[in-house]
N, C-alpha and C. Protein backbone atom coordinates (compact mmCIF):
# COMPACT_ATOMS: atom_id res chain seq x y z
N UNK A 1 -69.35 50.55 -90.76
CA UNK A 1 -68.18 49.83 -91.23
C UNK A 1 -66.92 50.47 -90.66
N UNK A 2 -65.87 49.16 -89.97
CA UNK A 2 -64.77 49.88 -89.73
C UNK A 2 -64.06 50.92 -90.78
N UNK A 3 -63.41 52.27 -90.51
CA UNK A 3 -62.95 52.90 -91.76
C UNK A 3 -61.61 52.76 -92.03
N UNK A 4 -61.00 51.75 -91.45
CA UNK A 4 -59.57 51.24 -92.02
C UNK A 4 -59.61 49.79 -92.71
N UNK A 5 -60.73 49.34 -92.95
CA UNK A 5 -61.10 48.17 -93.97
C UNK A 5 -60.63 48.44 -95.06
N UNK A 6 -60.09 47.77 -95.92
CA UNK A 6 -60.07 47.97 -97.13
C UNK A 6 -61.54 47.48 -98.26
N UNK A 7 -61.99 48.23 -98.67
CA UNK A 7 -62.98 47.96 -99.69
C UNK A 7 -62.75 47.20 -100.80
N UNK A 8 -61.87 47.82 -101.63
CA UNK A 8 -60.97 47.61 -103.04
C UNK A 8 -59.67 46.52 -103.46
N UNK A 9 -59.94 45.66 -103.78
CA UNK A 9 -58.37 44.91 -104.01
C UNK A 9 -57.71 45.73 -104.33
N UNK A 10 -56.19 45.41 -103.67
CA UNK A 10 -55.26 46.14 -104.00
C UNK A 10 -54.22 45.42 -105.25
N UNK A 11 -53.47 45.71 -105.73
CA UNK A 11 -52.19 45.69 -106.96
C UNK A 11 -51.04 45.92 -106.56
N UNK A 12 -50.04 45.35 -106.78
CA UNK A 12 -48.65 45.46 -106.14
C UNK A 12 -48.24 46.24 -107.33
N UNK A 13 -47.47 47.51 -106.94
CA UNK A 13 -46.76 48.68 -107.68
C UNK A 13 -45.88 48.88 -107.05
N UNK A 14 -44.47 49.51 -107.78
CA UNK A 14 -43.62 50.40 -107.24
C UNK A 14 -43.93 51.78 -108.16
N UNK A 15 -44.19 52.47 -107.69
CA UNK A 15 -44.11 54.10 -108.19
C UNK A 15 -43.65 55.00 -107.00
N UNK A 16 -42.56 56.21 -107.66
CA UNK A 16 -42.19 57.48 -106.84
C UNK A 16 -43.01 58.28 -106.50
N UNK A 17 -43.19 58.77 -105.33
CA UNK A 17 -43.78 59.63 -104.96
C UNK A 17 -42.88 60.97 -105.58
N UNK A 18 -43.33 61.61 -106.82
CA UNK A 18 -43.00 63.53 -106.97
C UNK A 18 -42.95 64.33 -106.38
N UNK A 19 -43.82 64.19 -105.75
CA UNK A 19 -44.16 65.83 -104.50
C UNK A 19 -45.40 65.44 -102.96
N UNK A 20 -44.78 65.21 -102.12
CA UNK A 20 -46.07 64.91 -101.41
C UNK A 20 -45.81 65.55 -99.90
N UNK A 21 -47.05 65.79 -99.56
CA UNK A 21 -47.45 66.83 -98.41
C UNK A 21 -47.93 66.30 -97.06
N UNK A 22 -47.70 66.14 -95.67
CA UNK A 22 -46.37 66.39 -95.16
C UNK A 22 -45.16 65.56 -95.54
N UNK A 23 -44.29 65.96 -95.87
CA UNK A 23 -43.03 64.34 -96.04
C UNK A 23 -41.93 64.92 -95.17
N UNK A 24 -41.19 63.73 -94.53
CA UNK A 24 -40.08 64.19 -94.00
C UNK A 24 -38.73 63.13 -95.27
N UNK A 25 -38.88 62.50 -95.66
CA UNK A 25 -38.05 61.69 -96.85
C UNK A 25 -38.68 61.28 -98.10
N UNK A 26 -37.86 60.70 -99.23
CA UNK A 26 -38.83 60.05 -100.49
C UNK A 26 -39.30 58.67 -99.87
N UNK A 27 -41.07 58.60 -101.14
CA UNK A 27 -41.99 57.75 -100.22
C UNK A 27 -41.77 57.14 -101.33
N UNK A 28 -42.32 56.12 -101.12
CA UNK A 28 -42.94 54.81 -103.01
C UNK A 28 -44.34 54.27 -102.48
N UNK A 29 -44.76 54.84 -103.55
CA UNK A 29 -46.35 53.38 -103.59
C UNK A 29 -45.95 51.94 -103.52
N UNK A 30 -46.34 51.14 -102.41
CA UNK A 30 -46.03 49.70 -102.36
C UNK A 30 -47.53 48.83 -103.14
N UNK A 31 -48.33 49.12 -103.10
CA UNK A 31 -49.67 48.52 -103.92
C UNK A 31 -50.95 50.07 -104.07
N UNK A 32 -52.16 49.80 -104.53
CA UNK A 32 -52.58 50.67 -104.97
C UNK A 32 -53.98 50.40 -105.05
N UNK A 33 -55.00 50.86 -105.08
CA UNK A 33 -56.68 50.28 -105.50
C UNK A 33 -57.16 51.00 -105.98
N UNK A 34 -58.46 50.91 -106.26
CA UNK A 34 -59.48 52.57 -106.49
C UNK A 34 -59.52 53.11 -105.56
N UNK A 35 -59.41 52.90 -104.36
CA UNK A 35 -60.44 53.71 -103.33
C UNK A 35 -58.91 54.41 -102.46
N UNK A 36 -57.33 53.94 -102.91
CA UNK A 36 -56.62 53.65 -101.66
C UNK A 36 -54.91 53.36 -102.09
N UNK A 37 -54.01 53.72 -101.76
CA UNK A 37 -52.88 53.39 -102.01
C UNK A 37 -52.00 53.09 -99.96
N UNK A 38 -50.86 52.10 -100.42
CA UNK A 38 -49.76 51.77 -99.17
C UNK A 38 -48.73 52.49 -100.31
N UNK A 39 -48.49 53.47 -99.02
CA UNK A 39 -46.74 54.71 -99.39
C UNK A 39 -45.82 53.63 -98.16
N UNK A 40 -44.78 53.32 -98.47
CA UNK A 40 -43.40 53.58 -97.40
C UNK A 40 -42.22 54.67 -97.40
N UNK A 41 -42.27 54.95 -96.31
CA UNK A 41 -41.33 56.00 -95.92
C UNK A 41 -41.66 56.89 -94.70
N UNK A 42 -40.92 57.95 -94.73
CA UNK A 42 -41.10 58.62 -93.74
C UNK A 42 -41.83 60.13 -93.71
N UNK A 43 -43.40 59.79 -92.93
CA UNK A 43 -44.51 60.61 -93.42
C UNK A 43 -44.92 61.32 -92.42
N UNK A 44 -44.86 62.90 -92.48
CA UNK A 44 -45.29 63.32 -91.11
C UNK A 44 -47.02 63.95 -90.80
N UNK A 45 -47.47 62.96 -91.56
CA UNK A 45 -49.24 63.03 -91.01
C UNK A 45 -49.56 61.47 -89.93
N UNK A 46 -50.01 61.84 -88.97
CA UNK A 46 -50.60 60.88 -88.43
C UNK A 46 -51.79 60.12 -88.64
N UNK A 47 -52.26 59.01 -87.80
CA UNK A 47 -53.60 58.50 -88.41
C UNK A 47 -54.63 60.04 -88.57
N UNK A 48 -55.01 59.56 -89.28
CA UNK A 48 -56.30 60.80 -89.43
C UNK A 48 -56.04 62.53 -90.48
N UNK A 49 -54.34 61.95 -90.57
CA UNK A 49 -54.16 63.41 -91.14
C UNK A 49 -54.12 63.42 -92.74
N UNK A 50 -54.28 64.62 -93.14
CA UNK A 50 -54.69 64.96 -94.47
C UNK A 50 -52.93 64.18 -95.12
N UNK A 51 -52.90 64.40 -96.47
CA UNK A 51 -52.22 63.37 -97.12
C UNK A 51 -52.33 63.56 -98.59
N UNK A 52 -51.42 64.79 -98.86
CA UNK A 52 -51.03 64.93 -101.06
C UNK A 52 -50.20 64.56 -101.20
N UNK A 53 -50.17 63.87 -102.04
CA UNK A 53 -49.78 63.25 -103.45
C UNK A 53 -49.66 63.45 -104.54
N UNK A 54 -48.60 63.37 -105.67
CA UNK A 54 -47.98 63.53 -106.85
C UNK A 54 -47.00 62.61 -107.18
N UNK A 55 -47.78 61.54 -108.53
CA UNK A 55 -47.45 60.84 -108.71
C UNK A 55 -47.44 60.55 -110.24
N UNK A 56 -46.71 59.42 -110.83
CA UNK A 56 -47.32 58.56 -112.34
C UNK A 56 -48.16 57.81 -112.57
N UNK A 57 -48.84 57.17 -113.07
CA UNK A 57 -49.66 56.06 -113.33
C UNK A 57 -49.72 55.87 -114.88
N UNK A 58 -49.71 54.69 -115.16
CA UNK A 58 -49.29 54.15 -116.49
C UNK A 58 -50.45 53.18 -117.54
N UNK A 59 -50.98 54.12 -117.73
CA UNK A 59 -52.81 53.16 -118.24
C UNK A 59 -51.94 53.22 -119.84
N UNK A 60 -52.74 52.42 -120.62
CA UNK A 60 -52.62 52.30 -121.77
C UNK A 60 -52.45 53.47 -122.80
N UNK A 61 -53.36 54.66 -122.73
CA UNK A 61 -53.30 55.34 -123.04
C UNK A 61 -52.56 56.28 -122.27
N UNK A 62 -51.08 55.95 -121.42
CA UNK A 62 -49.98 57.16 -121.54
C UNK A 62 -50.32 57.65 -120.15
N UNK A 63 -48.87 57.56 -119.86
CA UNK A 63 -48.66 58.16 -118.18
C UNK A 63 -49.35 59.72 -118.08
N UNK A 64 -49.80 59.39 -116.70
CA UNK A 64 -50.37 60.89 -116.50
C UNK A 64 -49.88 60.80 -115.12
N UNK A 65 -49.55 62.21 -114.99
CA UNK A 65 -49.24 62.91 -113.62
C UNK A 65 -50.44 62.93 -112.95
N UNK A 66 -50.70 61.95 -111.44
CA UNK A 66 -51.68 62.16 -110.95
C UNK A 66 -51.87 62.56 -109.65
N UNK A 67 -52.25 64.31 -108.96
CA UNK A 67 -52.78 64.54 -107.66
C UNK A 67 -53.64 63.79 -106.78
N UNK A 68 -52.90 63.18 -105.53
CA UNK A 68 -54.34 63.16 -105.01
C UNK A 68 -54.42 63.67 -104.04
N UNK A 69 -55.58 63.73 -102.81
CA UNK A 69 -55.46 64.54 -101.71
C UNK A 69 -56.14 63.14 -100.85
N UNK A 70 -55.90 62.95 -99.89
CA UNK A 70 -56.35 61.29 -99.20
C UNK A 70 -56.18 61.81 -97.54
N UNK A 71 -56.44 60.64 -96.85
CA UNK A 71 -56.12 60.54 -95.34
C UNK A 71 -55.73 59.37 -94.76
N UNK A 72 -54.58 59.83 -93.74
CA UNK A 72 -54.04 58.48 -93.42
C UNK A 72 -54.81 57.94 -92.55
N UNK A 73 -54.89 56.23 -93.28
CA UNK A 73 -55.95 55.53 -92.04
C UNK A 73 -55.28 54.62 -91.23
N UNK A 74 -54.50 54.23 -90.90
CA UNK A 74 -53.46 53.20 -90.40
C UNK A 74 -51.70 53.48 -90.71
N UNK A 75 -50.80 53.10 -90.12
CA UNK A 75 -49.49 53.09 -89.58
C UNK A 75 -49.28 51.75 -89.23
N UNK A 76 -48.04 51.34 -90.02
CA UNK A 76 -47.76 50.08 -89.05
C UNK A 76 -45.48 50.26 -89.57
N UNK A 77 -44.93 49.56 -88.52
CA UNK A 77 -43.73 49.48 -88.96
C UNK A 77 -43.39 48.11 -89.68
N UNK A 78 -42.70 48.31 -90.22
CA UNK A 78 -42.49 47.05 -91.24
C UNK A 78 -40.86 47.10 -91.61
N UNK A 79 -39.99 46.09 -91.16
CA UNK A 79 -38.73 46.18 -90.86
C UNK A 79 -38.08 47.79 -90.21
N UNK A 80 -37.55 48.60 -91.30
CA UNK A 80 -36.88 49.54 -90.95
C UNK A 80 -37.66 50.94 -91.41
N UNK A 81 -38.96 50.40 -92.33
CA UNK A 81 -39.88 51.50 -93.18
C UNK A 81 -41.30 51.40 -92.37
N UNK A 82 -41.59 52.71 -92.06
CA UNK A 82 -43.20 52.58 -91.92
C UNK A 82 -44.24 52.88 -92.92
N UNK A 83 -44.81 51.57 -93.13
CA UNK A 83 -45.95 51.98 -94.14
C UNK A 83 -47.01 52.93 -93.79
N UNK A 84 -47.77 53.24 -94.49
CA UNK A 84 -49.21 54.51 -94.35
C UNK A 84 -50.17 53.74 -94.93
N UNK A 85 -51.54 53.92 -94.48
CA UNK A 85 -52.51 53.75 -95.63
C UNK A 85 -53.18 54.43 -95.82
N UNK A 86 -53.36 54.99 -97.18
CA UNK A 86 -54.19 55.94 -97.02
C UNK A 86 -55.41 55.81 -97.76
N UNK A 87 -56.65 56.69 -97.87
CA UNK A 87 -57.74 56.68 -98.05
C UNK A 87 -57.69 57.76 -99.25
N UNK A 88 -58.08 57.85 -100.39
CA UNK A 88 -57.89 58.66 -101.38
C UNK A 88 -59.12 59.14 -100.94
N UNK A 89 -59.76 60.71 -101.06
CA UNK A 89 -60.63 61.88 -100.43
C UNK A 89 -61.27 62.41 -101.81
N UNK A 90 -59.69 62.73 -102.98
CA UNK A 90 -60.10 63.52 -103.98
C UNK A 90 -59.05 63.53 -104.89
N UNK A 91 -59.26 64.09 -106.19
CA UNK A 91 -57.83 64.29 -106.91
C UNK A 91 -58.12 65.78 -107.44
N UNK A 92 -57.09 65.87 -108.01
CA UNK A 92 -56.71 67.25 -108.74
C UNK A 92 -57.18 67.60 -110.01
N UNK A 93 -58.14 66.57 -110.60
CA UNK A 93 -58.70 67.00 -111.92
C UNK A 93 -59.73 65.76 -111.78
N UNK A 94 -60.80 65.78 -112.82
CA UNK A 94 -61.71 64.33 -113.20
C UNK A 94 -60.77 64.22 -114.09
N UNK A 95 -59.58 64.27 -115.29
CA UNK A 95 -59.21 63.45 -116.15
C UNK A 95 -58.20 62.85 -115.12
N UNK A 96 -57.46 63.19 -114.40
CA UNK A 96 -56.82 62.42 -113.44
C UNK A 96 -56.91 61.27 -112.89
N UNK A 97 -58.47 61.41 -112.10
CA UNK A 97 -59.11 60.30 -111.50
C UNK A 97 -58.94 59.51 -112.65
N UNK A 98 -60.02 60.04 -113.71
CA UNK A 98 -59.96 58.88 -114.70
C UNK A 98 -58.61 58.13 -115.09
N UNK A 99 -57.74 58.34 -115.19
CA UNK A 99 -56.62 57.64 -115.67
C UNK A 99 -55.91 57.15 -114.35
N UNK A 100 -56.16 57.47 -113.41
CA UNK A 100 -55.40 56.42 -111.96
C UNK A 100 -56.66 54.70 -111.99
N UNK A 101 -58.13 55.36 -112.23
CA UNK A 101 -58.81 54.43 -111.81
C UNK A 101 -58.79 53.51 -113.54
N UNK A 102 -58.30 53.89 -114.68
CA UNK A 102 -58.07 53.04 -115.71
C UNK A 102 -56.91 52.41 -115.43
N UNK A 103 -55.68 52.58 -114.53
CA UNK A 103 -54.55 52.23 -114.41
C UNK A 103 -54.85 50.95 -113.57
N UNK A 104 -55.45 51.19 -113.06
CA UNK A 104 -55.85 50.29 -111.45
C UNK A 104 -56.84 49.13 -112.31
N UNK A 105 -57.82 49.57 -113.18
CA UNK A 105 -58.74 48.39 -113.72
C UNK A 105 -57.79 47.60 -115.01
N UNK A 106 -56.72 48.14 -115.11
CA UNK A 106 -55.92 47.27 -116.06
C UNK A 106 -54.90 46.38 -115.62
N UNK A 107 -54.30 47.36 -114.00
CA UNK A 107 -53.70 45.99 -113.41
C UNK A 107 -54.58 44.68 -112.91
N UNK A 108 -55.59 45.23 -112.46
CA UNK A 108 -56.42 44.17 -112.10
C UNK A 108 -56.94 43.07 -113.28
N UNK A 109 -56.84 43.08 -114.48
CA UNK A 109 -57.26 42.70 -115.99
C UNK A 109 -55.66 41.83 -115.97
N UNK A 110 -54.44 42.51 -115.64
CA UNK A 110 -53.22 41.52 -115.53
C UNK A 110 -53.08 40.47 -114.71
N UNK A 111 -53.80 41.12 -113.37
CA UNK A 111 -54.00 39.61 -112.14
C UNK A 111 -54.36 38.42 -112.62
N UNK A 112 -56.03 38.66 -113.12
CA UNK A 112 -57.18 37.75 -113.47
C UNK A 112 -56.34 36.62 -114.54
């Protein structure tokens, strides 16, 4: 399988990026999945490069600060911002995961 497919429907979000590794400016989550988030801004990993993250996510049961560690799989420019996509690898805790991937199955519960 190509590895810049997306697997996962994605969710349209705006969330701040907190702290993220390489950055050259502030990024925002533009949508989001289980497997995968689109950042815009200005990111100094290339395709293939490693990619942390520190962020919010807002599940029912209460924002949690969530790490992740991912890889960028695609670049594209988009007006004056270049988007990223990245591939989520790992996070910073299992209660973490758990509450990004409850965040993600509740927007998807708002789509439907």
């Amino acid at each position: 399988m190509d590895e810049n497919r997306r697997v996962d429907e994605r969710y349209s979000v705006s969330l701040y990026v907190e702290r993220i590794e390489p950055v050259e400016a502030p990024v925002r989550i533009g949508n989001l999945s289980a497997s995968g988030f689109l950042v815009r801004g200005a990111v100094l990993a290339g395709q293939g490069g490693v990619f942390c993250a520190t962020f919010r996510v807002h599940p029912a049961s209460g924002d949690v600060r969530v790490t992740t560690r991912g890889r960028v799989m695609n670049s594209r420019l988009r007006g004056t911002e270049i988007e990223y996509g990245i591939r989520i690898e790992g996070f910073g805790s299992p209660e973490e995961e758990k509450a990004y991937l409850a965040y993600v199955r509740e927007l998807s519960l708002k789509k439907a």
